[in-house]
Protein backbone atom coordinates (compact mmCIF):
# COMPACT_ATOMS: atom_id res chain seq x y z
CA UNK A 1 -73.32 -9.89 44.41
CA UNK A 2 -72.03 -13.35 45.94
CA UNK A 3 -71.41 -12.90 49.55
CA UNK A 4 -74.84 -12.72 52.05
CA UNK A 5 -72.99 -11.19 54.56
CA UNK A 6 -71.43 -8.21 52.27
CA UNK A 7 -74.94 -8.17 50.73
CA UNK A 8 -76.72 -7.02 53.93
CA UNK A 9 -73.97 -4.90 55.14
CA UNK A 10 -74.80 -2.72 52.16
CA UNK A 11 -78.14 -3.14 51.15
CA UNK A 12 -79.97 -1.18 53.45
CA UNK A 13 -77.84 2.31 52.21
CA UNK A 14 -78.32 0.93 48.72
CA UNK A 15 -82.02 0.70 49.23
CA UNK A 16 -82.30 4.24 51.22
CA UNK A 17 -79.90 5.76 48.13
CA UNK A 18 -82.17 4.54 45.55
CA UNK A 19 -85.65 5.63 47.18
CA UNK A 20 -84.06 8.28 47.65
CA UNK A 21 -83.82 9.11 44.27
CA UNK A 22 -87.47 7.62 43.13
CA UNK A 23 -90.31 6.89 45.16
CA UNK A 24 -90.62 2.90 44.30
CA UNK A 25 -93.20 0.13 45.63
CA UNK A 26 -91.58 -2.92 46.76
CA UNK A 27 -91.53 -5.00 43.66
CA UNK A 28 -90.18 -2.56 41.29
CA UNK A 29 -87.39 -1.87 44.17
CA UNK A 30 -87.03 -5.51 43.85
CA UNK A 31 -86.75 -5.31 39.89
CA UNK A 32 -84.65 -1.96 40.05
CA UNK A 33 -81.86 -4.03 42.80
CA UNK A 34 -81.69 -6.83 40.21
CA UNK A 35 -80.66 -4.88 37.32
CA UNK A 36 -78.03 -2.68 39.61
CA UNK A 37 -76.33 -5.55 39.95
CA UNK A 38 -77.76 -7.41 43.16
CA UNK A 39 -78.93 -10.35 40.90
CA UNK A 40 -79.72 -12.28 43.57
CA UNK A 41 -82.26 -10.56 45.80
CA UNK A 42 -85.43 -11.44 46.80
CA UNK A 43 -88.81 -10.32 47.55
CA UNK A 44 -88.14 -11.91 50.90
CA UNK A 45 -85.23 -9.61 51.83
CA UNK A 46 -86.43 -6.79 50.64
CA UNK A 47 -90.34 -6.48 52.44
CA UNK A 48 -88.73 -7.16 55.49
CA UNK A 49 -85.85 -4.26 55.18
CA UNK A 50 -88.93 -1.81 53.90
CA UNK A 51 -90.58 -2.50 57.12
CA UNK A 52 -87.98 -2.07 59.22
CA UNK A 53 -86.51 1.27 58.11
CA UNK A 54 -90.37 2.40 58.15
CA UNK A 55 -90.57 1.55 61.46
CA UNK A 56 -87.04 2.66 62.13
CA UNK A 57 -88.58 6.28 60.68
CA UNK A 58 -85.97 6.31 57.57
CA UNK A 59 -89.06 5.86 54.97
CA UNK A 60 -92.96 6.64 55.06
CA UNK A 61 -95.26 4.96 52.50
CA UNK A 62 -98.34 5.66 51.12
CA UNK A 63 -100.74 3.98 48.78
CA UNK A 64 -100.90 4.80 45.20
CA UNK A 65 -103.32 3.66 42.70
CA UNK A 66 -102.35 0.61 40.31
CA UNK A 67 -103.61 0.95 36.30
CA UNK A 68 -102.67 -3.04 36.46
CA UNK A 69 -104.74 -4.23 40.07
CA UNK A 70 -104.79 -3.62 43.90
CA UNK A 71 -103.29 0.02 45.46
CA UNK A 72 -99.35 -0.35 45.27
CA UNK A 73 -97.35 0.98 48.34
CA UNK A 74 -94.93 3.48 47.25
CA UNK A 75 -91.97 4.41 49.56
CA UNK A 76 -90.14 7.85 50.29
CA UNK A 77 -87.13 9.05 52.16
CA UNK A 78 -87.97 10.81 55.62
CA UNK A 79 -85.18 13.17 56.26
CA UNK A 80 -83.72 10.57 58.77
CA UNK A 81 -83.63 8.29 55.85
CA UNK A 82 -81.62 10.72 54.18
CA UNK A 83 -79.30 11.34 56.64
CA UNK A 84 -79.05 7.67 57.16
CA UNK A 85 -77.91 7.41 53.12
CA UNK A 86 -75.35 10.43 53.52
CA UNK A 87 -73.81 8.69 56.25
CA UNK A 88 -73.77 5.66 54.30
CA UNK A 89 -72.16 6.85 51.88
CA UNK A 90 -69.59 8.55 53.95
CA UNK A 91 -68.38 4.59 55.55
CA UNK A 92 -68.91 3.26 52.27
CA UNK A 93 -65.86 5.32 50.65
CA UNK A 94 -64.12 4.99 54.16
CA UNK A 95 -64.30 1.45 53.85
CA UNK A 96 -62.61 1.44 49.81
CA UNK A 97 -59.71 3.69 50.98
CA UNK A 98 -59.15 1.29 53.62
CA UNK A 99 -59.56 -1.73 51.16
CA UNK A 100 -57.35 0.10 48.49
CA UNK A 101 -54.78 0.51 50.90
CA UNK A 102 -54.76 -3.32 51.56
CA UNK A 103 -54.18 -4.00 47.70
CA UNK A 104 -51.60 -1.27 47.77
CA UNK A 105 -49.66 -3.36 50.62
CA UNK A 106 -50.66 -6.54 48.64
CA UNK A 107 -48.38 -4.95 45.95
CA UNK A 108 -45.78 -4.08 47.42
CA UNK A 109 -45.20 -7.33 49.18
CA UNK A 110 -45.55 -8.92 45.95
CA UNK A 111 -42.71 -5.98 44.63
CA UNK A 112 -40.71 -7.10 47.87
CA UNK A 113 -40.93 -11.02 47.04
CA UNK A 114 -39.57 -10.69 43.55
């Protein structure tokens, strides 16, 4: 994903759609973003978002034992999370029929030109 701005208009729903389906700790979320296609993100934009929908009362955590080191965090969807990734998902395909009705005008201007 290229743009920052896009990136963090959707990566919150992203994050709470994902959890959603698998409680994660924060740097498998991390790996997990990467290979969905946000190549780009960091640890550092990812802790902080955890945090805040924690505190926001869209996730609880809990600590989990680790066969590899220290207790990992894992995260889960609170039911306010979940209605917080419905609704995402609700503006999110608002948002593409209002971008594929832009293209659609695109082409017929183009038809219109010719």
């Amino acid at each position: 994903m290229k743009s920052t701005q896009l990136l963090k208009g959707v990566l919150e729903g992203c994050v709470l759609l994902f959890i959603q389906q698998k409680e994660v700790y924060g740097y498998e979320l991390v790996q997990n973003l990467k290979q969905l296609g946000f190549t780009e993100i960091v640890g550092g934009t990812v802790y902080p978002l955890l945090q805040k929908l924690e505190k926001k009362g869209a996730l609880t955590s809990y600590m989990k034992p680790s066969p590899d080191g220290p207790d990992r965090k894992y995260y889960q969807v609170t039911p306010l999370g979940a209605t917080l990734a419905s609704d995402f998902l609700e503006e999110w395909q608002d948002l593409l029929r209002t971008v594929a009705h832009f293209q659609q005008l695109k082409g017929a201007m183009n038809n219109d030109e010719q």
